[in-house]
N, C-alpha and C. Protein backbone atom coordinates (compact mmCIF):
# COMPACT_ATOMS: atom_id res chain seq x y z
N UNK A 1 -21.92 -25.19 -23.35
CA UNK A 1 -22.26 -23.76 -23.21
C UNK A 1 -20.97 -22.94 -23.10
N UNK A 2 -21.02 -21.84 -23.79
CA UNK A 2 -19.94 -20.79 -24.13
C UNK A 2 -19.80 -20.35 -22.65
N UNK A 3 -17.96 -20.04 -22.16
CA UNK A 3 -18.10 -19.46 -21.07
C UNK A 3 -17.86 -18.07 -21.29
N UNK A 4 -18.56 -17.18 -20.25
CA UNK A 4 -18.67 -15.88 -20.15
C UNK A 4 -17.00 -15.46 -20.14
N UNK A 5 -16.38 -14.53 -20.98
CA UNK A 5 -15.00 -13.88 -20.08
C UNK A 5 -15.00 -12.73 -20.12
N UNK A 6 -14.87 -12.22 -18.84
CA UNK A 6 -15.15 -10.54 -18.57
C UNK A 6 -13.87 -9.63 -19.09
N UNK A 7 -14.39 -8.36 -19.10
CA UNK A 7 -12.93 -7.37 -20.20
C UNK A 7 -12.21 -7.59 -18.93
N UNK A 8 -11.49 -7.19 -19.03
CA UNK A 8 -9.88 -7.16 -17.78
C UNK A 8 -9.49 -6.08 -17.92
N UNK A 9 -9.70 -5.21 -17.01
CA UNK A 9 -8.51 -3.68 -16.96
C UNK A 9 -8.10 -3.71 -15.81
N UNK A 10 -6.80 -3.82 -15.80
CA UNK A 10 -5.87 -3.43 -14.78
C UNK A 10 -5.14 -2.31 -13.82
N UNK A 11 -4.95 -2.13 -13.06
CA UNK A 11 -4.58 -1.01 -12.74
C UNK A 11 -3.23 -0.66 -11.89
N UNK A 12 -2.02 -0.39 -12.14
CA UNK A 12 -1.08 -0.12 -11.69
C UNK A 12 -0.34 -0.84 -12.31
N UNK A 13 1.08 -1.01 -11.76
CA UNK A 13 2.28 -2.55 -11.89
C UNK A 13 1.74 -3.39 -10.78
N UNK A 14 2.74 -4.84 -11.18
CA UNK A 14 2.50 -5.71 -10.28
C UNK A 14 2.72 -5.62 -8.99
N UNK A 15 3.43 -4.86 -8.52
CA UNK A 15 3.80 -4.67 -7.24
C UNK A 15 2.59 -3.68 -6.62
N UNK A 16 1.79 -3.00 -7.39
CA UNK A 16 0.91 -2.19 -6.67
C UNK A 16 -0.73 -3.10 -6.45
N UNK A 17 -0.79 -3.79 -7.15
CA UNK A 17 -1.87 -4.81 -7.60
C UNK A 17 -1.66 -5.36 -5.89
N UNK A 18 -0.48 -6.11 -5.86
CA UNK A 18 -0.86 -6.63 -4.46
C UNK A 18 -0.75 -6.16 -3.47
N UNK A 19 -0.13 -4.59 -3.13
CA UNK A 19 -0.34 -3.88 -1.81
C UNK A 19 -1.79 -3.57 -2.49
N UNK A 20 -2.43 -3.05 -3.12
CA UNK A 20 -3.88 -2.22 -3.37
C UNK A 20 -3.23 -0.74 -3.99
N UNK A 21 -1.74 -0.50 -4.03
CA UNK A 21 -1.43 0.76 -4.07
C UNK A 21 -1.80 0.95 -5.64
N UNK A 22 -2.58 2.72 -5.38
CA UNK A 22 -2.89 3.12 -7.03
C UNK A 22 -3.74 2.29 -7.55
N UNK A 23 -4.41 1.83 -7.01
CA UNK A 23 -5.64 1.05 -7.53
C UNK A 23 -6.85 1.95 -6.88
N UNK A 24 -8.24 2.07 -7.74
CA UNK A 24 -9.15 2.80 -7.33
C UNK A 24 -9.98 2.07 -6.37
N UNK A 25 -10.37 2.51 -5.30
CA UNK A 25 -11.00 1.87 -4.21
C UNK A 25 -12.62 1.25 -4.68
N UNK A 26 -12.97 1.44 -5.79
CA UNK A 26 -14.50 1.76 -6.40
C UNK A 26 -14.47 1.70 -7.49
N UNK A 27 -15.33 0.73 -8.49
CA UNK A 27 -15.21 1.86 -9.61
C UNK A 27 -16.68 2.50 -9.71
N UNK A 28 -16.65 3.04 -11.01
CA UNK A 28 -17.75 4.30 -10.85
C UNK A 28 -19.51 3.61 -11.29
N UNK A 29 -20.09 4.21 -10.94
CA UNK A 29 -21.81 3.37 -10.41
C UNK A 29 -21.82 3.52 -12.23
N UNK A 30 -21.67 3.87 -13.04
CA UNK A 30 -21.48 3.61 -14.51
C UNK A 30 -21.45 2.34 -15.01
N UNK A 31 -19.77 2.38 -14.98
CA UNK A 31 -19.23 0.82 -15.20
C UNK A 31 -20.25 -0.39 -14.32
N UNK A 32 -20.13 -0.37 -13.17
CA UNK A 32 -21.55 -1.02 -12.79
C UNK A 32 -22.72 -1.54 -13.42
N UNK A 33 -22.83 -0.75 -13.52
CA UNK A 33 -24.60 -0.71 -14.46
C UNK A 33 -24.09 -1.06 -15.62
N UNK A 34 -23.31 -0.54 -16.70
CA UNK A 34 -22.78 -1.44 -17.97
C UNK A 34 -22.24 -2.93 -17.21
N UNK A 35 -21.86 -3.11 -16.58
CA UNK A 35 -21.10 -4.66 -16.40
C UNK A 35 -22.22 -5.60 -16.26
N UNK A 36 -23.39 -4.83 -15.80
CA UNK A 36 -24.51 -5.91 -15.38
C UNK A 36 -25.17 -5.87 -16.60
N UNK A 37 -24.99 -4.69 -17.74
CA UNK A 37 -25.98 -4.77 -18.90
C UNK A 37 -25.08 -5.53 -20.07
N UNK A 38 -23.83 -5.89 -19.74
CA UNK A 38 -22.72 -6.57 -20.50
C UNK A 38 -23.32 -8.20 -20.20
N UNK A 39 -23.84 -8.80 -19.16
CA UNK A 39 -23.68 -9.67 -18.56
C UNK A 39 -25.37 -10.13 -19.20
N UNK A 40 -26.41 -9.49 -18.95
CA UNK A 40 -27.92 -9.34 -19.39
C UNK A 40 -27.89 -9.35 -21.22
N UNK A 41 -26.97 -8.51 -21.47
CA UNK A 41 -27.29 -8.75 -22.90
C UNK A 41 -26.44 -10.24 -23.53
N UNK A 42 -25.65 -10.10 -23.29
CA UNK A 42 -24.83 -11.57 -23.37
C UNK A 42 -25.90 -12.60 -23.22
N UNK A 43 -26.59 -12.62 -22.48
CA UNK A 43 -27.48 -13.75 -22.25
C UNK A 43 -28.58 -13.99 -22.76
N UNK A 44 -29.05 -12.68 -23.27
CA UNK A 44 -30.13 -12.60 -24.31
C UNK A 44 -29.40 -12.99 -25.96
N UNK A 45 -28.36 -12.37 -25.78
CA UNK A 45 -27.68 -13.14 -27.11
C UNK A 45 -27.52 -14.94 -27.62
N UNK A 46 -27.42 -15.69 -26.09
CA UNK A 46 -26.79 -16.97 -25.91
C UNK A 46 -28.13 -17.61 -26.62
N UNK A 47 -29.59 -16.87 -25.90
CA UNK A 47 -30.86 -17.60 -25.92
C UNK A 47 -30.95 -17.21 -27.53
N UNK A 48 -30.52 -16.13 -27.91
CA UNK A 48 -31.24 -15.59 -29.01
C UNK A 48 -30.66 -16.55 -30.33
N UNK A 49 -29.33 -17.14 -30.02
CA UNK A 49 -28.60 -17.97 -31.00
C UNK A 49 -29.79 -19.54 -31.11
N UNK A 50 -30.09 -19.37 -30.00
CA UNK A 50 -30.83 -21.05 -29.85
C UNK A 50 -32.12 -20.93 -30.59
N UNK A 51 -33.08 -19.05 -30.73
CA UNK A 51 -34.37 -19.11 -31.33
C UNK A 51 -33.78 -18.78 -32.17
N UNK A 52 -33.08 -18.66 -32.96
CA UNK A 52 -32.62 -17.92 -34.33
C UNK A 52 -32.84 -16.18 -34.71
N UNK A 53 -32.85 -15.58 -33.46
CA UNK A 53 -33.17 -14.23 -33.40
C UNK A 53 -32.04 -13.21 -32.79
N UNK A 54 -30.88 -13.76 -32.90
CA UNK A 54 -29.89 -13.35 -32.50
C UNK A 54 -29.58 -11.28 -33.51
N UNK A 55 -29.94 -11.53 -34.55
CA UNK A 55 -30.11 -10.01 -35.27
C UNK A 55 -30.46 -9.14 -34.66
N UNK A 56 -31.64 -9.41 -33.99
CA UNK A 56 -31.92 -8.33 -33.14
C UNK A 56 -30.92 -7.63 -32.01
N UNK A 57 -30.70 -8.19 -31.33
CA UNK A 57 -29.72 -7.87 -30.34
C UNK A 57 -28.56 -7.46 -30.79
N UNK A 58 -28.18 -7.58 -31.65
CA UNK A 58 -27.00 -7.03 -32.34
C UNK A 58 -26.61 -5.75 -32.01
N UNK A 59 -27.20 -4.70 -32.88
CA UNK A 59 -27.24 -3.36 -32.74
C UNK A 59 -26.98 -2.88 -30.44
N UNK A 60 -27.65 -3.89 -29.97
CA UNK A 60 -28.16 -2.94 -28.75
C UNK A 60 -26.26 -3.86 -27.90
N UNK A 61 -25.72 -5.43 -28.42
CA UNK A 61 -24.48 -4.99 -27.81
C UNK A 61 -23.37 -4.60 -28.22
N UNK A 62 -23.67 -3.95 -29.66
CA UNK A 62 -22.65 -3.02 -30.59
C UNK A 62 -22.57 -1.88 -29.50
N UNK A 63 -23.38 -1.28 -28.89
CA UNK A 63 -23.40 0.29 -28.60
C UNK A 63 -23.03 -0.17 -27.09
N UNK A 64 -23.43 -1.16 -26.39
CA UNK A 64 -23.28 -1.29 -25.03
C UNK A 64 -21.84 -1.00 -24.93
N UNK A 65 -21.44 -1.85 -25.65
CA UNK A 65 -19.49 -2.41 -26.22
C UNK A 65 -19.23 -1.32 -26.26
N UNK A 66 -19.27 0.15 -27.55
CA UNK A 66 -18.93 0.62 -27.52
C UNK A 66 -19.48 1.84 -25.91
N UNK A 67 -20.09 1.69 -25.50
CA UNK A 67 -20.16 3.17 -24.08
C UNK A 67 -18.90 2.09 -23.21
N UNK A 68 -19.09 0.77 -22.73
CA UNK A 68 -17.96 0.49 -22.03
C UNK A 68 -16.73 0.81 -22.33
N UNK A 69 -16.30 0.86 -23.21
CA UNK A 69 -14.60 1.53 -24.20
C UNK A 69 -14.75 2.62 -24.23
N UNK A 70 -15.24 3.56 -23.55
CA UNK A 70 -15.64 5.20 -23.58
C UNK A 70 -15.20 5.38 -21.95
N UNK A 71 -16.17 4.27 -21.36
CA UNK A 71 -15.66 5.16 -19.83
C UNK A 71 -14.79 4.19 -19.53
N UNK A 72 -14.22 2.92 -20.17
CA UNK A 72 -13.21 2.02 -19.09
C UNK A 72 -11.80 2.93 -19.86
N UNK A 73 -12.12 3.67 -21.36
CA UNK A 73 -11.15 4.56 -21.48
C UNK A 73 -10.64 5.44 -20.42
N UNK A 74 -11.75 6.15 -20.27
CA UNK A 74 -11.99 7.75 -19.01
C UNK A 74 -11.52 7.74 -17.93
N UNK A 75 -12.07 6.47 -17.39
CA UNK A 75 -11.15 5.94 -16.06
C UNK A 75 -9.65 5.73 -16.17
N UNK A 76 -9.37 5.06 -17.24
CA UNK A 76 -8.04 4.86 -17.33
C UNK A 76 -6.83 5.76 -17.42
N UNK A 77 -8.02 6.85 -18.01
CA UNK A 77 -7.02 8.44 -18.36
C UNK A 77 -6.86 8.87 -16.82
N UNK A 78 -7.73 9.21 -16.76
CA UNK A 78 -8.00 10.02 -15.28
C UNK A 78 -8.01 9.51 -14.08
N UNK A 79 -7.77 7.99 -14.09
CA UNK A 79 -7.03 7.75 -12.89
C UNK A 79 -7.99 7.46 -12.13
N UNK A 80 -9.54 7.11 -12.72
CA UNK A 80 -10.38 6.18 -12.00
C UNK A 80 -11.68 7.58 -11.31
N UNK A 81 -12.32 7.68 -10.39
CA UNK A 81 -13.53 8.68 -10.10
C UNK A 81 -12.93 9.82 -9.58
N UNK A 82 -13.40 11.11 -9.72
CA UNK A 82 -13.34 12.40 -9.29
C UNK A 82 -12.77 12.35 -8.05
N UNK A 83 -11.91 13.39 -7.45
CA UNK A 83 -11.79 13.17 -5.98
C UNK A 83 -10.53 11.89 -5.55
N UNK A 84 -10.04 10.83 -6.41
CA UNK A 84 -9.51 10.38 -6.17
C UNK A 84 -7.89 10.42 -6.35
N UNK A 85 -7.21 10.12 -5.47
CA UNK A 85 -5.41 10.23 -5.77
C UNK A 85 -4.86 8.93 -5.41
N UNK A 86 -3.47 8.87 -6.19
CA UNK A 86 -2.60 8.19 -6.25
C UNK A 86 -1.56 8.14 -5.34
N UNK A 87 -1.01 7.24 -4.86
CA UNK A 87 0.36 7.18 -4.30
C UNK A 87 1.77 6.51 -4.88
N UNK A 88 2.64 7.02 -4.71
CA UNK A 88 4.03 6.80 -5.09
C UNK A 88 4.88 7.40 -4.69
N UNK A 89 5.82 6.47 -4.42
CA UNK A 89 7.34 6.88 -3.75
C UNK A 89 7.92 7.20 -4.81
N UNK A 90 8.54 8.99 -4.47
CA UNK A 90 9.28 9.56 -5.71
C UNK A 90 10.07 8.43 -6.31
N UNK A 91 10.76 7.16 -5.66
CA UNK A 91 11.83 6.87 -6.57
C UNK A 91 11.67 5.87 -7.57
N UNK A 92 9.90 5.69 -7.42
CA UNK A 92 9.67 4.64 -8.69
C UNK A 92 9.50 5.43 -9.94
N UNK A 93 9.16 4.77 -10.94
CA UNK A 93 9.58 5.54 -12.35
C UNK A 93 8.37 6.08 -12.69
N UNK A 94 8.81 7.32 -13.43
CA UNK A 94 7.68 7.99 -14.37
C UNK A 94 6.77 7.49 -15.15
N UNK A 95 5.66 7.49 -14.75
CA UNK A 95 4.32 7.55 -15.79
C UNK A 95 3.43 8.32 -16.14
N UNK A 96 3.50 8.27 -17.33
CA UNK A 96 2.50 9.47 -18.41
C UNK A 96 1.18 9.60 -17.39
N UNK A 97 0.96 8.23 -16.92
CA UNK A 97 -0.55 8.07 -16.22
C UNK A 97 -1.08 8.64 -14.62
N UNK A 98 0.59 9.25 -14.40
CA UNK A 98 0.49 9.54 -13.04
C UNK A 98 -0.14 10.80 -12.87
N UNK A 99 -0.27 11.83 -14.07
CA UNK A 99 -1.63 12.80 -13.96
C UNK A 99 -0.63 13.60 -13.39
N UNK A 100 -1.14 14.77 -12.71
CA UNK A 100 -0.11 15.92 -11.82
C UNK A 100 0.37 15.45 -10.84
N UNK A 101 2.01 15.53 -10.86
CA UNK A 101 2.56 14.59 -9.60
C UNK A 101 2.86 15.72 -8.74
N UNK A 102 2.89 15.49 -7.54
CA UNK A 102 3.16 16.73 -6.29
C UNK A 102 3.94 16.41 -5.27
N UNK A 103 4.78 16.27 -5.12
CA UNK A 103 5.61 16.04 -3.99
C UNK A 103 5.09 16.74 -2.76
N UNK A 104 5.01 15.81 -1.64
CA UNK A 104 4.40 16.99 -0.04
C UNK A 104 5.05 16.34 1.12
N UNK A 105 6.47 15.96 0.88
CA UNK A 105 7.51 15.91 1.59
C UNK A 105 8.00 17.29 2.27
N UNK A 106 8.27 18.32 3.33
CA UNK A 106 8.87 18.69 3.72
C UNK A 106 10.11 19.29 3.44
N UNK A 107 11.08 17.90 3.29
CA UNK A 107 12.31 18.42 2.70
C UNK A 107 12.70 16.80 1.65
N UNK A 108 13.45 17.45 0.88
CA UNK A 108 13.58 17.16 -0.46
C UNK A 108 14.34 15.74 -0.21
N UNK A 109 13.99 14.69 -0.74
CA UNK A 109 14.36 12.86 -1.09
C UNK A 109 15.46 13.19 -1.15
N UNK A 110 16.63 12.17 -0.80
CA UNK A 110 17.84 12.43 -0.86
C UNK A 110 17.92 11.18 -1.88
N UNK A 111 19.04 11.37 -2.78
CA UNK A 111 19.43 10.29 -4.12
C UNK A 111 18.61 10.87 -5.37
N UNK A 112 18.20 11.80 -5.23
CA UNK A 112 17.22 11.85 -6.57
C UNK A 112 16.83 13.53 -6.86
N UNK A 113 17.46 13.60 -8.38
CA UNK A 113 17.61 15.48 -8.40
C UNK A 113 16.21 15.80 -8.58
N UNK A 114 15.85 16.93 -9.17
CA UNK A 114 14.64 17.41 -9.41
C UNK A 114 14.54 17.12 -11.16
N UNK A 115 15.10 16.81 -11.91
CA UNK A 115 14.98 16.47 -13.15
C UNK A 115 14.97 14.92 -13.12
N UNK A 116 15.26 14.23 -12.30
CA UNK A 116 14.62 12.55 -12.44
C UNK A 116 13.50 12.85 -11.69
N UNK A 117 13.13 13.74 -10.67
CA UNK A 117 11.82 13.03 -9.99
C UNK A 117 10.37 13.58 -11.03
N UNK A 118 10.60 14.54 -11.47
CA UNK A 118 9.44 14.86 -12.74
C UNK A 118 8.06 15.52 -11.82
N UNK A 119 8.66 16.26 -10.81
CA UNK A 119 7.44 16.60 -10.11
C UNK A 119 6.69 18.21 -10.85
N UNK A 120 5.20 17.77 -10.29
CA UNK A 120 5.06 19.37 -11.10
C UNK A 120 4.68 20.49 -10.37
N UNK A 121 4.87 19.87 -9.19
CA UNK A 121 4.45 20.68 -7.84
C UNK A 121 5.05 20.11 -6.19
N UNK A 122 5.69 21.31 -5.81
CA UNK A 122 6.43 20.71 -4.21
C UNK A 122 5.53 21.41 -3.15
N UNK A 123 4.75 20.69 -2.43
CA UNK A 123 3.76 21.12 -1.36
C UNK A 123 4.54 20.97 0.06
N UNK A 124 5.68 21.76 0.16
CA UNK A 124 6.30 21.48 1.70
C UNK A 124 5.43 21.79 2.15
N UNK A 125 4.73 22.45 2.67
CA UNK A 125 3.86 23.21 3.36
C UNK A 125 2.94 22.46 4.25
N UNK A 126 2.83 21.26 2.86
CA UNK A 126 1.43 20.40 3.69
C UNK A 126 1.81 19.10 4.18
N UNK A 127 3.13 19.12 4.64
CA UNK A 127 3.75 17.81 5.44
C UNK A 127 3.43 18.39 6.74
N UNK A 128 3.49 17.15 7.48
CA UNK A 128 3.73 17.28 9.20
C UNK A 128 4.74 18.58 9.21
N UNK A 129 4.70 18.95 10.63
CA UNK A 129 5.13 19.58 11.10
C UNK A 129 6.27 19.45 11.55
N UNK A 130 7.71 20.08 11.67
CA UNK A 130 9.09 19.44 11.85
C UNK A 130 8.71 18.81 12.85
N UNK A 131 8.32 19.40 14.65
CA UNK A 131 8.02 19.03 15.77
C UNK A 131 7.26 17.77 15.11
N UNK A 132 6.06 17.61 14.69
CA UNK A 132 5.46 15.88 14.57
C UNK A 132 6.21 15.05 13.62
N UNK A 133 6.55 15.61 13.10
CA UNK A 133 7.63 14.43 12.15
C UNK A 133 8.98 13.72 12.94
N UNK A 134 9.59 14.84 13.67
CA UNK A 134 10.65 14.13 14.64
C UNK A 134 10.46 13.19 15.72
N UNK A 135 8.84 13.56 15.67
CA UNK A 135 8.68 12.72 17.14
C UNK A 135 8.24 11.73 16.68
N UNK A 136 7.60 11.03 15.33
CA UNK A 136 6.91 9.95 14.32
C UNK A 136 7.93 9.11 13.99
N UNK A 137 9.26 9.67 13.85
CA UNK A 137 10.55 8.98 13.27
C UNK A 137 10.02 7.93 12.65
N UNK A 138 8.88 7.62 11.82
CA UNK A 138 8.90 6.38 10.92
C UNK A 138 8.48 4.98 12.06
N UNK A 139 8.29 5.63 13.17
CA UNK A 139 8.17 4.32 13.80
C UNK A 139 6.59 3.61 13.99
N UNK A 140 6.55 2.86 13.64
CA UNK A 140 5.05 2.13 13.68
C UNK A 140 4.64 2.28 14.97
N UNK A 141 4.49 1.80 15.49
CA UNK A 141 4.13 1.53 16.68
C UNK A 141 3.51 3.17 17.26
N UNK A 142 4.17 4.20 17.05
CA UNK A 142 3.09 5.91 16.78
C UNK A 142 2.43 6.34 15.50
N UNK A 143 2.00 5.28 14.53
CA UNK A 143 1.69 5.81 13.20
C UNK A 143 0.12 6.10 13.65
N UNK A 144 -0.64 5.35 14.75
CA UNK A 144 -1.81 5.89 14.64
C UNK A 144 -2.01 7.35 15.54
N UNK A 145 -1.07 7.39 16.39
CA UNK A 145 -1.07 8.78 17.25
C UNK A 145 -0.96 9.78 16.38
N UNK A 146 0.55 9.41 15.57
CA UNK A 146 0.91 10.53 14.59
C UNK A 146 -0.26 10.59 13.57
N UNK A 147 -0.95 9.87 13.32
CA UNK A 147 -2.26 10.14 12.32
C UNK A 147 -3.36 11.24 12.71
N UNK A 148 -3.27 11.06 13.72
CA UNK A 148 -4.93 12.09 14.34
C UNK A 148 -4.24 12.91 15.17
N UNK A 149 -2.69 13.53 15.09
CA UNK A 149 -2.15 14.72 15.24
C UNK A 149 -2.06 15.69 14.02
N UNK A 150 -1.41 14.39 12.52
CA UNK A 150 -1.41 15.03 11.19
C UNK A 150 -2.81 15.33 11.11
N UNK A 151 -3.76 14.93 11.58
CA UNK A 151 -4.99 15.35 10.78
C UNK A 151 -5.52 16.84 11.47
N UNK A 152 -5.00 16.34 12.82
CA UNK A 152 -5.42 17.58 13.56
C UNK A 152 -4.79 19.04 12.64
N UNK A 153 -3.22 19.23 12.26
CA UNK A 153 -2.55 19.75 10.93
C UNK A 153 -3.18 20.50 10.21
N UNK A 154 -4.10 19.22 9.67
CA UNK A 154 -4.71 19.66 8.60
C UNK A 154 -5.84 20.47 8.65
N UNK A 155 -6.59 20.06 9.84
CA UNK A 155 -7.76 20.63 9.84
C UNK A 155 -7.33 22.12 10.66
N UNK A 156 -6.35 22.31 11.29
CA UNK A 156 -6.55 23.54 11.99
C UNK A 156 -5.91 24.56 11.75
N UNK A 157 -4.58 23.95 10.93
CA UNK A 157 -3.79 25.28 10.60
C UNK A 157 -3.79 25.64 9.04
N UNK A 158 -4.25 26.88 8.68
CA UNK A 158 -4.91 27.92 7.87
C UNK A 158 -3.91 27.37 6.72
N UNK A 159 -2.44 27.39 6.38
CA UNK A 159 -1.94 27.35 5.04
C UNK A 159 -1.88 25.99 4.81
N UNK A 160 -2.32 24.75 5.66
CA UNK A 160 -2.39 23.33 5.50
C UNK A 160 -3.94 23.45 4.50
N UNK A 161 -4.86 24.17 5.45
CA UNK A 161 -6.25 24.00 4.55
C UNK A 161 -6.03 24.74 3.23
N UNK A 162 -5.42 25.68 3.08
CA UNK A 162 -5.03 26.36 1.84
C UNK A 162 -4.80 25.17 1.02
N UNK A 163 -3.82 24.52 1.31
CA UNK A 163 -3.30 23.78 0.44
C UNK A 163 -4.47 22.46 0.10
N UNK A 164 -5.12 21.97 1.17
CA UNK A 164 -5.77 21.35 1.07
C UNK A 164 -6.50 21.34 -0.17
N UNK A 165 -7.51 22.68 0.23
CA UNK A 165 -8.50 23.22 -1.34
C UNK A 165 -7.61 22.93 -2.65
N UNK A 166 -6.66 23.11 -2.40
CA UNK A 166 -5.95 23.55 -3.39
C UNK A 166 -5.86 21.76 -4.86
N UNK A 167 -5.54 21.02 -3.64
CA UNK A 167 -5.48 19.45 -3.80
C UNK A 167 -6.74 19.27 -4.39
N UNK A 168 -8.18 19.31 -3.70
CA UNK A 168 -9.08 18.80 -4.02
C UNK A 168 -9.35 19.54 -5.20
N UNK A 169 -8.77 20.86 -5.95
CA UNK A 169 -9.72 21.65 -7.11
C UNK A 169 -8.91 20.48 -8.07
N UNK A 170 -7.44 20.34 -7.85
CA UNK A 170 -6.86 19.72 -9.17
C UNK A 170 -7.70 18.49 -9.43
N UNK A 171 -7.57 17.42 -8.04
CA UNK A 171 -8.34 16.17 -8.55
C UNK A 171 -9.89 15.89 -9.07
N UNK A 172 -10.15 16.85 -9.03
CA UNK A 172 -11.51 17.22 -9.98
C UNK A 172 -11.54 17.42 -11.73
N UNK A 173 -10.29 17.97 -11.74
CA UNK A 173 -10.18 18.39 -13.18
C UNK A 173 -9.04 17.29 -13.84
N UNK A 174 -7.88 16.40 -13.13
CA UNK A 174 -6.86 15.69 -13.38
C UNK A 174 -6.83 14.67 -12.16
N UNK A 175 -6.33 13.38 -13.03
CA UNK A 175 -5.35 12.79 -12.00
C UNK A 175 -4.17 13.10 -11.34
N UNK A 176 -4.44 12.95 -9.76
CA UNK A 176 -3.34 13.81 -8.91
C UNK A 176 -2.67 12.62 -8.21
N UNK A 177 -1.16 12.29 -8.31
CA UNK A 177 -0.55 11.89 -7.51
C UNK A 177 0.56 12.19 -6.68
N UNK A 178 0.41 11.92 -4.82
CA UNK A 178 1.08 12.03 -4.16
C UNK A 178 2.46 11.74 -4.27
N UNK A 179 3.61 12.22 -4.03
CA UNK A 179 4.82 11.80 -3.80
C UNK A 179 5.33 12.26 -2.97
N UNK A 180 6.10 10.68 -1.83
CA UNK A 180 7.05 11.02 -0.91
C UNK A 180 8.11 9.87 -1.26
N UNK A 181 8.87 10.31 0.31
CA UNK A 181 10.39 9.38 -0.04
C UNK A 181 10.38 8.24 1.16
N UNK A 182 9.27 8.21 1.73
CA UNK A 182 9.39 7.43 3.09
C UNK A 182 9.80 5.66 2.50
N UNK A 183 10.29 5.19 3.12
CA UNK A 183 10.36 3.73 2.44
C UNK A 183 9.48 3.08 3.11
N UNK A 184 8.75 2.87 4.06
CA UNK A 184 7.35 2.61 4.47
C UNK A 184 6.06 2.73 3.68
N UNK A 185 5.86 2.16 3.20
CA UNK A 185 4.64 2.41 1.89
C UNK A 185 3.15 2.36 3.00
N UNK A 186 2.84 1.89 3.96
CA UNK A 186 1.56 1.52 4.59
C UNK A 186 1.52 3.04 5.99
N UNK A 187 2.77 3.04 6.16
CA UNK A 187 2.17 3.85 7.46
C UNK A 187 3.95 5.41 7.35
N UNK A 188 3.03 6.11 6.96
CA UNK A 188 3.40 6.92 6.26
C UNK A 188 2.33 8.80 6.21
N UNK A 189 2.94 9.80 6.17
CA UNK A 189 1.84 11.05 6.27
C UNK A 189 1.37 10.99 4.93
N UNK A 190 1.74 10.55 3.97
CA UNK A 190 1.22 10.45 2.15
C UNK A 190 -0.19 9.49 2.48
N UNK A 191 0.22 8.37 3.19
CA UNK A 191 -1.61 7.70 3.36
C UNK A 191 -2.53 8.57 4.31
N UNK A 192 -1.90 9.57 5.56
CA UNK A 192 -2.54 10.05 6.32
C UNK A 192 -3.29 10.79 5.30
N UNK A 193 -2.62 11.88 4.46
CA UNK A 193 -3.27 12.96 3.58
C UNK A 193 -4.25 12.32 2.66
N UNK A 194 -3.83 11.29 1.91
CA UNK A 194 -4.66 11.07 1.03
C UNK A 194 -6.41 10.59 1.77
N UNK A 195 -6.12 9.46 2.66
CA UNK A 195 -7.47 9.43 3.43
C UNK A 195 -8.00 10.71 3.91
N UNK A 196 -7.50 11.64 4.06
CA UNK A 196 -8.38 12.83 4.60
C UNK A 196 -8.56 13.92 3.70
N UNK A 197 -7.76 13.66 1.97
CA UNK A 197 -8.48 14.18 1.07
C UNK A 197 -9.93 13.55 0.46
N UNK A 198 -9.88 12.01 0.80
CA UNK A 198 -11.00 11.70 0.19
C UNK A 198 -11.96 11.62 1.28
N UNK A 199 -11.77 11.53 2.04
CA UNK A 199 -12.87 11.91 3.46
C UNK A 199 -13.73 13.14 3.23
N UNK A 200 -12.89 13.71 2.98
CA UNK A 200 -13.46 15.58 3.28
C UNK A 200 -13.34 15.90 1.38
N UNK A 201 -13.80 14.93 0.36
CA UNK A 201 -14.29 15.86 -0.71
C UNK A 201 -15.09 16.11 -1.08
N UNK A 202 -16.23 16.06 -0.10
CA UNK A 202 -17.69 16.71 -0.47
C UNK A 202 -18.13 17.43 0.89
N UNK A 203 -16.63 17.75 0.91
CA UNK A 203 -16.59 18.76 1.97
C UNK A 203 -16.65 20.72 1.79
């Protein structure tokens, strides 16, 4: 018996594959439902080779095939479901795929001009606060305090929510990715923001 092999789409470089970074948390209830009708028709095909009625089925996984290469395209453009963002440290390299990149660092990466980092938008505005950032110094051991102070940030002061809206209209219409310079990839205000953009987008 023929073994099944499923399409393979990947998502990120190798280095993001195994933190989870830039990978979509989900994919969309679509792909779903095609993967299980990829899997159902396949099997009606396997039986259909054994009654000699395999013709039939033809036509119905010509079109399946082709809607999966439509949205595993869509996703791929756009960076996976509505509402969702990316992360990256300004100093990894440019990709076409990174959608609108935004820097929301504070103050500006040191080693790297504004013509290598390729940003298309600088959101100082919507970093911590000098006062919470000095007192966070990168140190783990306050990343969860400093988390539900940044959020507090976000939710209370007026040009943070500005900016907020502002985040959620793009990732509706484009893929949006975050950029900072922290060398901490896990505990960091770029993961604080992004969890509390996708928290609050059907907000």
């Amino acid at each position: 018996m023929q073994t099944r092999k499923p399409l393979a789409f990947s998502y990120g470089n190798e280095s993001e594959r195994r933190t989870g970074e830039g990978v979509p948390p989900l994919t969309s209830p679509a792909i779903f439902l095609l993967d299980l009708l990829d899997i159902l028709i396949e099997h009606f095909v396997f039986t259909g080779m054994r009654s000699g009625q395999t013709e039939r089925l033809l036509p119905f996984l010509f079109w399946e095939r082709c809607a999966m290469i439509i949205l595993r395209g869509f996703e791929e453009g756009v960076g996976g479901m509505a509402g969702d963002y990316g992360l990256k440290r300004i100093y990894e390299p440019y990709d076409s795929k990174d959608g609108k990149r935004i820097l929301i660092d504070r103050i500006w990466p040191r080693g790297i001009s504004k013509t290598e980092a390729k940003i298309d938008l600088w959101m100082k505005e919507i970093a911590p606060s000098t006062e919470l950032r000095k007192w966070f110094g990168h140190k783990r051991e306050r990343f969860q305090e400093f988390s539900k102070r940044y959020v507090t940030e976000l939710e209370t002061e007026e040009q943070k929510q500005m900016l907020v809206r502002e985040l959620m209209a793009m990732a509706k219409k484009e893929k949006v990715t975050l950029l900072y310079g922290a060398k901490d990839q896990e505990c960091n205000h770029a993961v604080v923001l992004r969890s509390f953009l996708i928290a609050n987008a059907d907000g």
